[in-house]
Protein backbone atom coordinates (compact mmCIF):
# COMPACT_ATOMS: atom_id res chain seq x y z
CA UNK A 1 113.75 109.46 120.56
CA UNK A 2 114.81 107.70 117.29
CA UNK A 3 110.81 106.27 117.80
CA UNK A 4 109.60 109.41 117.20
CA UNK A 5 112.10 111.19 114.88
CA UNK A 6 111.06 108.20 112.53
CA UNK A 7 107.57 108.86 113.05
CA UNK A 8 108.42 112.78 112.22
CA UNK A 9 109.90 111.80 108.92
CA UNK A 10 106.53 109.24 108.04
CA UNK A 11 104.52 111.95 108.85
CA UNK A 12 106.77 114.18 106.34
CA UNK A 13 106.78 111.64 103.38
CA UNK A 14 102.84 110.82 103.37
CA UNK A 15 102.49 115.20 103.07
CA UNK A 16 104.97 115.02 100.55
CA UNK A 17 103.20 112.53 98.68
CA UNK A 18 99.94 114.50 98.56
CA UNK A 19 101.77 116.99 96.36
CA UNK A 20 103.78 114.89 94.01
CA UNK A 21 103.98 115.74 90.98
CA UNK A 22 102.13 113.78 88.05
CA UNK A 23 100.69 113.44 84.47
CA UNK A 24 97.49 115.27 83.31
CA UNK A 25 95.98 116.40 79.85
CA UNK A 26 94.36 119.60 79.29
CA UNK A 27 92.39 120.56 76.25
CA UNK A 28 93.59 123.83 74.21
CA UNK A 29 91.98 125.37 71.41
CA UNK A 30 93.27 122.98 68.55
CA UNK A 31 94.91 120.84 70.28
CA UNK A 32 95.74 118.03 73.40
CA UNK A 33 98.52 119.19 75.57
CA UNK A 34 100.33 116.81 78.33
CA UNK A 35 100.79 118.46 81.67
CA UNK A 36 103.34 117.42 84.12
CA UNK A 37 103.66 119.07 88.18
CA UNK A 38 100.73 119.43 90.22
CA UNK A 39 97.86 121.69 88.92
CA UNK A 40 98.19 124.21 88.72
CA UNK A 41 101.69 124.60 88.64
CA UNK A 42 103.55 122.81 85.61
CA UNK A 43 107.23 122.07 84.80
CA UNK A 44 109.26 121.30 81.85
CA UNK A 45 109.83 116.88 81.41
CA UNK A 46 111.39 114.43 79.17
CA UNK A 47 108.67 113.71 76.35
CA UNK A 48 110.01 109.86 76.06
CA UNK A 49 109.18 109.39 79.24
CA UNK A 50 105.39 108.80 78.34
CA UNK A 51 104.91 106.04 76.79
CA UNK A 52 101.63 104.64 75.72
CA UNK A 53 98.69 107.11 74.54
CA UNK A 54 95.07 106.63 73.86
CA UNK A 55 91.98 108.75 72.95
CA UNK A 56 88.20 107.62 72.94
CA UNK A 57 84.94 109.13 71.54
CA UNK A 58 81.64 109.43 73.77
CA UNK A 59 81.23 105.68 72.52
CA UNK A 60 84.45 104.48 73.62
CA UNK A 61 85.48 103.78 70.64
CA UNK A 62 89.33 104.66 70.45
CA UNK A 63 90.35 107.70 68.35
CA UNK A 64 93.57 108.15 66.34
CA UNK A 65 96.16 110.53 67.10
CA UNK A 66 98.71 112.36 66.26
CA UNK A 67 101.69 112.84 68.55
CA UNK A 68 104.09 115.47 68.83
CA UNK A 69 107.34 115.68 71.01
CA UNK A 70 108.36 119.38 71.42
CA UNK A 71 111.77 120.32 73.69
CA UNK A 72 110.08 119.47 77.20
CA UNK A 73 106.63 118.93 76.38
CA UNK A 74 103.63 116.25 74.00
CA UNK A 75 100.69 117.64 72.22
CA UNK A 76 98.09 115.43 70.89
CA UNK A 77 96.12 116.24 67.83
CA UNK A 78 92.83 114.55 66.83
CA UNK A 79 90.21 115.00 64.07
CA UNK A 80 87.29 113.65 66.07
CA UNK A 81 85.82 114.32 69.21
CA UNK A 82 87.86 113.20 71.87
CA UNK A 83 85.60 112.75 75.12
CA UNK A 84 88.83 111.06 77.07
CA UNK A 85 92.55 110.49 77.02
CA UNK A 86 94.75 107.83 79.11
CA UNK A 87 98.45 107.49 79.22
CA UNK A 88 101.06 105.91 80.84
CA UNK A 89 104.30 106.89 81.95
CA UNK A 90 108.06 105.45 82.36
CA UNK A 91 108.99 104.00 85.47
CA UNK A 92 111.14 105.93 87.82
CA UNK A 93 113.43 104.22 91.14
CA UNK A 94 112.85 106.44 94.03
CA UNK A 95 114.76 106.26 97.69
CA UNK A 96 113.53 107.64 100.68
CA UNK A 97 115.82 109.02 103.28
CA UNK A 98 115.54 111.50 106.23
CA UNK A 99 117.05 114.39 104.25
CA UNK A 100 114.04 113.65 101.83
CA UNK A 101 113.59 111.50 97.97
CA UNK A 102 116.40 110.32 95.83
CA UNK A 103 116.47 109.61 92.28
CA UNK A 104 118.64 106.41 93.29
CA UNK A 105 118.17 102.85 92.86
CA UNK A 106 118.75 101.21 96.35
CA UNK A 107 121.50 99.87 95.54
CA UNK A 108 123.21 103.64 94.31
CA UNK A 109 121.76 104.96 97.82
CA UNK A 110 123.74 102.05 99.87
CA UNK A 111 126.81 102.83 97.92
CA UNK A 112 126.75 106.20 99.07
CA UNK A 113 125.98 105.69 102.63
CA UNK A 114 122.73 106.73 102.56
CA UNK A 115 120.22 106.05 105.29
CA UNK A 116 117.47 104.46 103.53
CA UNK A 117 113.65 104.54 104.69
CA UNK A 118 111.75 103.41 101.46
CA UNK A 119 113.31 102.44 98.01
CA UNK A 120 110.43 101.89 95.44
CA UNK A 121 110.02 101.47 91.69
CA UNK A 122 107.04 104.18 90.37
CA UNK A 123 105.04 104.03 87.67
CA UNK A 124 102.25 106.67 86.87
CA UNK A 125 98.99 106.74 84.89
CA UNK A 126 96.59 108.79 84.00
CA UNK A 127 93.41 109.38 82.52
CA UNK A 128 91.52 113.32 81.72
CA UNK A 129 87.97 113.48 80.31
CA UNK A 130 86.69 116.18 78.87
CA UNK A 131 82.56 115.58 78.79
CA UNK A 132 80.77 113.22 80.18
CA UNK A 133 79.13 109.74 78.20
CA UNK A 134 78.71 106.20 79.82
CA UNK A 135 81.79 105.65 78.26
CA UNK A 136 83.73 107.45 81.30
CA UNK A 137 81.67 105.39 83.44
CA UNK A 138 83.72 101.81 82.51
CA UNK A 139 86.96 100.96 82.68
CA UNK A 140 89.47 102.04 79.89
CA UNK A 141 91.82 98.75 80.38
CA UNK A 142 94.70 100.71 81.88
CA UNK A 143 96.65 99.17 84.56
CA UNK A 144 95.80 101.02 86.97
CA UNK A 145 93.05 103.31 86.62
CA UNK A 146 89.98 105.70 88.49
CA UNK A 147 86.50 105.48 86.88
CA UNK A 148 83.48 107.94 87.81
CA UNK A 149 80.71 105.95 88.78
CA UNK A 150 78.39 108.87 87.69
CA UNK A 151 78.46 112.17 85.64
CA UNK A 152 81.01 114.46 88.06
CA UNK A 153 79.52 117.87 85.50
CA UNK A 154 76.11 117.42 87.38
CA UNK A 155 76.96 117.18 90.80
CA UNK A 156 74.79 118.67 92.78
CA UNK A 157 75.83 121.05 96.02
CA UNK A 158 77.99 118.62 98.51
CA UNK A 159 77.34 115.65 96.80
CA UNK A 160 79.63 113.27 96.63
CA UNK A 161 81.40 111.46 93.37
CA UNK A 162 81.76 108.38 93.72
CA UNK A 163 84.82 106.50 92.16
CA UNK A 164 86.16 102.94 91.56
CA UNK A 165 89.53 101.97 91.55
CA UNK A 166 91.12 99.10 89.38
CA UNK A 167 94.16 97.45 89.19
CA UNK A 168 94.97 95.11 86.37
CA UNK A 169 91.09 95.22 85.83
CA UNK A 170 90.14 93.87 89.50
CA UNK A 171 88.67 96.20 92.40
CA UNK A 172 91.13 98.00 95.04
CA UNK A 173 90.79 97.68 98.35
CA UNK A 174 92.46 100.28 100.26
CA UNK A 175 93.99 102.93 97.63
CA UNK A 176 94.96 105.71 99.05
CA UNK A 177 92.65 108.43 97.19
CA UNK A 178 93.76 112.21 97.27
CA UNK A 179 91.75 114.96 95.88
CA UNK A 180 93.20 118.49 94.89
CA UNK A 181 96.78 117.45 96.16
CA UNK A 182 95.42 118.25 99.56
CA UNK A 183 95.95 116.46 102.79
CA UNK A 184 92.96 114.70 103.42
CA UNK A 185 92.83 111.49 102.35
CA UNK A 186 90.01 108.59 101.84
CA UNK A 187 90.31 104.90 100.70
CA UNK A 188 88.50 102.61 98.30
CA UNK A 189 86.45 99.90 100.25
CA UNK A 190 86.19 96.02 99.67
CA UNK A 191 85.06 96.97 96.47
CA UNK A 192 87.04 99.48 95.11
CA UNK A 193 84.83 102.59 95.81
CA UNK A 194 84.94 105.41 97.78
CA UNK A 195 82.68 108.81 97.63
CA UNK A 196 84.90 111.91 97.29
CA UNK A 197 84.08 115.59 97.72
CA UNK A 198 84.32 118.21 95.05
CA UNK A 199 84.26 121.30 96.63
CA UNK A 200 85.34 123.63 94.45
CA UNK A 201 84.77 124.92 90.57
CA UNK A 202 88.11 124.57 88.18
CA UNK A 203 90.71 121.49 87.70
CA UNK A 204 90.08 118.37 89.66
CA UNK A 205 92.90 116.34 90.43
CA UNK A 206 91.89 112.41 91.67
CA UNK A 207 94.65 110.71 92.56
CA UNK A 208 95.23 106.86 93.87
CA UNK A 209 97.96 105.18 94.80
CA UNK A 210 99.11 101.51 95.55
CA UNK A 211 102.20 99.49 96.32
CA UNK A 212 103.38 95.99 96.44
CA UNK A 213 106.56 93.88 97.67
CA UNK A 214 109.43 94.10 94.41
CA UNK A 215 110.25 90.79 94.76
CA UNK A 216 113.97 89.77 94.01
CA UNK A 217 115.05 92.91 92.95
CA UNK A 218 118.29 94.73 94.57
CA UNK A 219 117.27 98.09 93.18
CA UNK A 220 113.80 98.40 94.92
CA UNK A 221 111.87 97.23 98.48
CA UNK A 222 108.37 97.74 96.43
CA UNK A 223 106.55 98.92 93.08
CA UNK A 224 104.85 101.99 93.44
CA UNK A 225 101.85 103.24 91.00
CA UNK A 226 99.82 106.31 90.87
CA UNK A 227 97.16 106.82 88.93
CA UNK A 228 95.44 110.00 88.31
CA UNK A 229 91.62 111.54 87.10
CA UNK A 230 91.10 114.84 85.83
CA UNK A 231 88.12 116.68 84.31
CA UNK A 232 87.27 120.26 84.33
CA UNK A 233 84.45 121.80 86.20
CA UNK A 234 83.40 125.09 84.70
């Protein structure tokens, strides 16, 4: 019984995952703004919680910017043409338990009596283009990161996109890749790649994600990272 009530809750936390919420930038008239939820939906956030920013023209050269930190919310302002933006967030400690997530370190949760499935350490990227250049085809030397192998705006009916995955500039094998926040999953190969389905017009949401042991720290069992591609099919 306890066999299969823990399988239950596994079952529970890897659907939960699919929708949590992340980073994204979406272009307005004059203007960059910094998204946080899962897209559609957004929610308010602390702004010093995102931490490094960058921009890049169709050459990848990097643009300059101009930040500003409303009440809940960034905007990014730029005077050239931006064809991508990457970003990178603050690190958050996370417990699992069978009532659901915690913002606790493990340590917090064990004080408390808490039953505790997964304690982790997250960190989230992401990276939104807005055109398409060879530029978006190469690695923007995040951490973590999802690169297009080929222009997603000319994708023809059912064909696949493929993607790579990187972490700290190396290939991925097995990143768990979700597209759309939906269920389905698919993961990167020896290589890093995987093909994914578009099957829809509007937002598209890429996600990855990848964890390793935390070694010798109380607080956490692992590091967690997400990374996240967006573009905008019209």
């Amino acid at each position: 019984m306890k066999k299969c009530i823990l399988a239950m809750v596994v079952v529970l936390l890897f659907t939960q995952s699919a929708y949590a919420h992340h980073f994204w930038v979406e272009k307005e008239t004059d203007k960059f703004k910094i998204s946080w939820g899962h897209y559609p939906e957004t929610g308010p956030y602390e702004p010093e919680k995102v931490k490094m920013v960058k921009a890049y023209d169709k050459q990848g050269k990097e643009v300059k910017l101009e930040r500003k930190d409303e009440k809940d919310t960034v905007y990014l302002y730029a005077k050239e043409t931006v064809l991508m933006v990457t970003l990178s967030s603050e690190g958050s400690f996370l417990v699992t338990t069978p009532e659901g997530k915690k913002r606790l370190t493990k340590r917090e949760a064990q004080k408390t009596g808490l039953q505790i499935i997964d304690a982790v350490y997250s960190y989230q990227f992401a990276k939104s283009i807005f055109g398409y250049s060879n530029a978006a085809t190469k690695p923007a030397g995040m951490k973590f990161e999802i690169v297009p192998l080929k222009n997603p705006y000319a994708l023809k009916p059912e064909e696949l996109l493929p993607i790579k995955v990187f972490f700290e500039g190396r290939p991925v094998e097995g990143a768990v890749i979700t597209i759309n926040n939906k269920k389905e999953t698919v993961k990167s190969n020896k290589d890093g790649i995987a093909g994914i389905k578009i099957s829809e017009k509007g937002m598209q949401s890429v996600s990855a994600k990848k964890r390793i042991p935390a070694k010798d720290n109380p607080d956490a069992d692992y590091l967690s990272f997400t990374t996240v591609l967006t573009f905008d099919l019209k």
